[in-house]
N, C-alpha and C. Protein backbone atom coordinates (compact mmCIF):
# COMPACT_ATOMS: atom_id res chain seq x y z
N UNK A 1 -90.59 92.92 -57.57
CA UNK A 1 -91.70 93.75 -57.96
C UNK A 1 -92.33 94.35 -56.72
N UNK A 2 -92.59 95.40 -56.78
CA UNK A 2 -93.31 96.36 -55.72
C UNK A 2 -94.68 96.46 -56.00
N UNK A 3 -95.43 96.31 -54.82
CA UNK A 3 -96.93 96.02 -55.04
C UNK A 3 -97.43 97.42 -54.41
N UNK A 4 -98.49 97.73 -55.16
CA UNK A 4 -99.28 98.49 -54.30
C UNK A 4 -100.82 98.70 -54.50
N UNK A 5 -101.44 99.21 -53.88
CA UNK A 5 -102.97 99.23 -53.79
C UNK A 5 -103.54 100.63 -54.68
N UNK A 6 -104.86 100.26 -55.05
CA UNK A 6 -104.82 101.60 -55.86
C UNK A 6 -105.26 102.86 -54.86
N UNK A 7 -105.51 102.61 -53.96
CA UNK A 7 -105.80 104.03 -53.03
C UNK A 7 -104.91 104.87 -52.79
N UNK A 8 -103.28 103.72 -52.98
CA UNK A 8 -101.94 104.47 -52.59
C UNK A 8 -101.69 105.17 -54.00
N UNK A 9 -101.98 104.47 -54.65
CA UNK A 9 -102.00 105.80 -56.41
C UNK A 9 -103.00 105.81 -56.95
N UNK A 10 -103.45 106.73 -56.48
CA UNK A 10 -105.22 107.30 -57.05
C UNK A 10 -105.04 108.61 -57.70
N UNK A 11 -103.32 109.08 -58.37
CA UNK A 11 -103.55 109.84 -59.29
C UNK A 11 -102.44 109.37 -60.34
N UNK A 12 -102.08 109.90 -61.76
CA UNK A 12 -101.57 109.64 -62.69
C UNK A 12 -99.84 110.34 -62.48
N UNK A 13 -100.06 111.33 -61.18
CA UNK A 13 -98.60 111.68 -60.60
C UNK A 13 -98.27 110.51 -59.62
N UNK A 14 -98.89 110.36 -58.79
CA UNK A 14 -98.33 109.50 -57.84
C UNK A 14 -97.90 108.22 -58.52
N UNK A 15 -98.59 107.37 -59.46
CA UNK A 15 -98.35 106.18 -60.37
C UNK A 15 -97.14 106.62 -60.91
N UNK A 16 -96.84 107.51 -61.75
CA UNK A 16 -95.84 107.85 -62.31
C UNK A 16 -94.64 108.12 -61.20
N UNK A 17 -94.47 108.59 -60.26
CA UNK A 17 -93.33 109.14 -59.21
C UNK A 17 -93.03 107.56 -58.90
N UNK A 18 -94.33 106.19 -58.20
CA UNK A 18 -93.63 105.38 -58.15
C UNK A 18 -92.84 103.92 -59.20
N UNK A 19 -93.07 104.72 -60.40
CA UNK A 19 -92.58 103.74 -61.14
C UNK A 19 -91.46 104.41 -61.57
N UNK A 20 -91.12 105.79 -61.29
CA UNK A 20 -89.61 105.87 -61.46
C UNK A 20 -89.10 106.05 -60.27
N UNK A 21 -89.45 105.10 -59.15
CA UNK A 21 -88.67 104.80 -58.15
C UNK A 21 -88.06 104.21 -57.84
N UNK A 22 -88.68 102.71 -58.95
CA UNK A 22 -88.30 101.13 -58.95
C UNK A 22 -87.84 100.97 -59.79
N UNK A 23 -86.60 99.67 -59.35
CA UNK A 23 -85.75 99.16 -60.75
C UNK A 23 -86.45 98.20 -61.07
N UNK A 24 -87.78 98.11 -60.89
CA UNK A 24 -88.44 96.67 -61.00
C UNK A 24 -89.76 97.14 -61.72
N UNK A 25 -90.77 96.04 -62.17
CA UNK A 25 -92.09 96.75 -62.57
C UNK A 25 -92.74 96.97 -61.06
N UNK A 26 -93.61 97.63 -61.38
CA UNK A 26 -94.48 97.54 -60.23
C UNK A 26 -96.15 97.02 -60.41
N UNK A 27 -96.47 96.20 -59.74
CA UNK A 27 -98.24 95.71 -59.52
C UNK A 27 -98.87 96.83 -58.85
N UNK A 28 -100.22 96.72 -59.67
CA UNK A 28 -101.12 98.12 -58.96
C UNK A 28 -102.46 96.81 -58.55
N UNK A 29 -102.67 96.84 -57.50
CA UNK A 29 -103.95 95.83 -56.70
C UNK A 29 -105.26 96.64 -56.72
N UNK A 30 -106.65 96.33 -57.40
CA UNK A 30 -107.98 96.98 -57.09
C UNK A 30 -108.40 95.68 -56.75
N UNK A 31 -108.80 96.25 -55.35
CA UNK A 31 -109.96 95.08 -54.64
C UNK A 31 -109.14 93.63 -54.61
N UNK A 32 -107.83 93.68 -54.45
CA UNK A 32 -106.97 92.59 -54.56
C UNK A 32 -107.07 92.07 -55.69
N UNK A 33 -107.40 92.06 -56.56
CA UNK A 33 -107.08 91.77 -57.83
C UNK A 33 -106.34 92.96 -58.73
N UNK A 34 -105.07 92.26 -59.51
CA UNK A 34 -103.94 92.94 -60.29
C UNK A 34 -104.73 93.52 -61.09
N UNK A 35 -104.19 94.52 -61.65
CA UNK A 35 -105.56 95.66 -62.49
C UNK A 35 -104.41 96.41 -63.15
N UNK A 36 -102.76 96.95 -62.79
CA UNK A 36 -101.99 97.15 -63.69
C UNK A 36 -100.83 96.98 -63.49
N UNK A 37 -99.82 96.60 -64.36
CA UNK A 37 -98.40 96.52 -63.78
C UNK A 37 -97.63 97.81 -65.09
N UNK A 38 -96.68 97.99 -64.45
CA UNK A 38 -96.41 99.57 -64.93
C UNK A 38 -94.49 99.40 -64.47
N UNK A 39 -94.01 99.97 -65.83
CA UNK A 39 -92.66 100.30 -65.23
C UNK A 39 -91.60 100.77 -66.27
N UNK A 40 -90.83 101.36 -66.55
CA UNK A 40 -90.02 102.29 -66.96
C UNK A 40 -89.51 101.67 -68.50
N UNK A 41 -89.44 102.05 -69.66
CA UNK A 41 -88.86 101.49 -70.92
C UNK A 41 -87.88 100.78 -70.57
N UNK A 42 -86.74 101.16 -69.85
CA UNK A 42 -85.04 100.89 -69.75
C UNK A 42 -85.59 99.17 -68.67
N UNK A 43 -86.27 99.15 -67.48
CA UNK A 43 -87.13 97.99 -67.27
C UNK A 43 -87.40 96.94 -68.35
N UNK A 44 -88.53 97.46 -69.37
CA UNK A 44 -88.77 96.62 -69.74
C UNK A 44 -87.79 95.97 -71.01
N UNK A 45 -86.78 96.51 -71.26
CA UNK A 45 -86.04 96.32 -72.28
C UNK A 45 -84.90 95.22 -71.71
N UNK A 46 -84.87 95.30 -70.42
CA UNK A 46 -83.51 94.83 -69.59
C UNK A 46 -84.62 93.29 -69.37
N UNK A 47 -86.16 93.25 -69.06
CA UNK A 47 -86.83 91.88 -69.16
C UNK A 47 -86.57 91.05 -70.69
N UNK A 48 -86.87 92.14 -71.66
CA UNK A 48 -86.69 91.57 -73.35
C UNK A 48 -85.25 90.65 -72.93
N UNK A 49 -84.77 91.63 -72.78
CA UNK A 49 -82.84 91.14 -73.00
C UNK A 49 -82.69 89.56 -71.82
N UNK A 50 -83.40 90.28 -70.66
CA UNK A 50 -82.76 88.79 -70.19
C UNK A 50 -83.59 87.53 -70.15
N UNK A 51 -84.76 87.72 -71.15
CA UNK A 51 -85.51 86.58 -71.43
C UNK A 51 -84.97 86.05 -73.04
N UNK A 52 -84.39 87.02 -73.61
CA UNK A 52 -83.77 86.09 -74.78
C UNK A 52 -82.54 85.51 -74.51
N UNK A 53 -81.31 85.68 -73.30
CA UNK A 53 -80.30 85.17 -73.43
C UNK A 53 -80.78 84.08 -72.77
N UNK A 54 -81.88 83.96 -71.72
CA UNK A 54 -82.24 82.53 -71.36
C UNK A 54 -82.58 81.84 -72.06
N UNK A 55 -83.03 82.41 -73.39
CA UNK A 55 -83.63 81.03 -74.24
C UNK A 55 -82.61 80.88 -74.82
N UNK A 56 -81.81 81.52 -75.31
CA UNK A 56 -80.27 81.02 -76.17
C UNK A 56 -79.92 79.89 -74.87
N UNK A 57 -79.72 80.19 -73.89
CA UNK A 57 -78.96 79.62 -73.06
C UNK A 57 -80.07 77.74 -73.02
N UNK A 58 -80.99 77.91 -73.16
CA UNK A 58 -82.10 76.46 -73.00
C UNK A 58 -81.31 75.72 -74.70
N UNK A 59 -81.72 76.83 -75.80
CA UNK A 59 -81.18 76.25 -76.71
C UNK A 59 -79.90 75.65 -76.82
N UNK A 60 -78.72 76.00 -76.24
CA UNK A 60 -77.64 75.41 -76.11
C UNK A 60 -77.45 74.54 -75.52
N UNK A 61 -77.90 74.38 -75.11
CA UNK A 61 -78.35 73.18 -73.84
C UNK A 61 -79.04 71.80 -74.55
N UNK A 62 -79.58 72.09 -75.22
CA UNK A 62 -80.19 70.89 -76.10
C UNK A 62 -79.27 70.02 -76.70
N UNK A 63 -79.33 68.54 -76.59
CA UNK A 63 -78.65 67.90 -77.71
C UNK A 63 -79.65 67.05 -79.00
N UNK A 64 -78.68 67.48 -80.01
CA UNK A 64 -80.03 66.42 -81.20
C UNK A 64 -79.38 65.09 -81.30
């Protein structure tokens, strides 16, 4: 994840240019505290996907 401060995107272009820069989400910091994280559909769909094969994968893993 790529961090940045909000002074470095203090407009709704610059936020946007760097979240289709990253294959990652990105953190937006005000006053050091996280205030937004932001990042591309195809991102967040590829988090969906690889947080459900981990839980298949915990579930298989189980014995009863």
């Amino acid at each position: 994840m790529k961090e940045y401060s909000s002074e470095e995107l203090n407009d709704i272009k610059s936020l946007i240019a760097a979240v289709h820069a990253e294959d990652d989400p990105i953190v937006v910091f005000n006053a050091g505290e996280e205030c937004l994280v932001a990042m591309r559909p195809a991102i967040f769909e590829r988090i969906l996907v690889e947080g459900a094969q981990v839980a298949a994968e915990d579930r298989r893993s189980l014995r009863l």
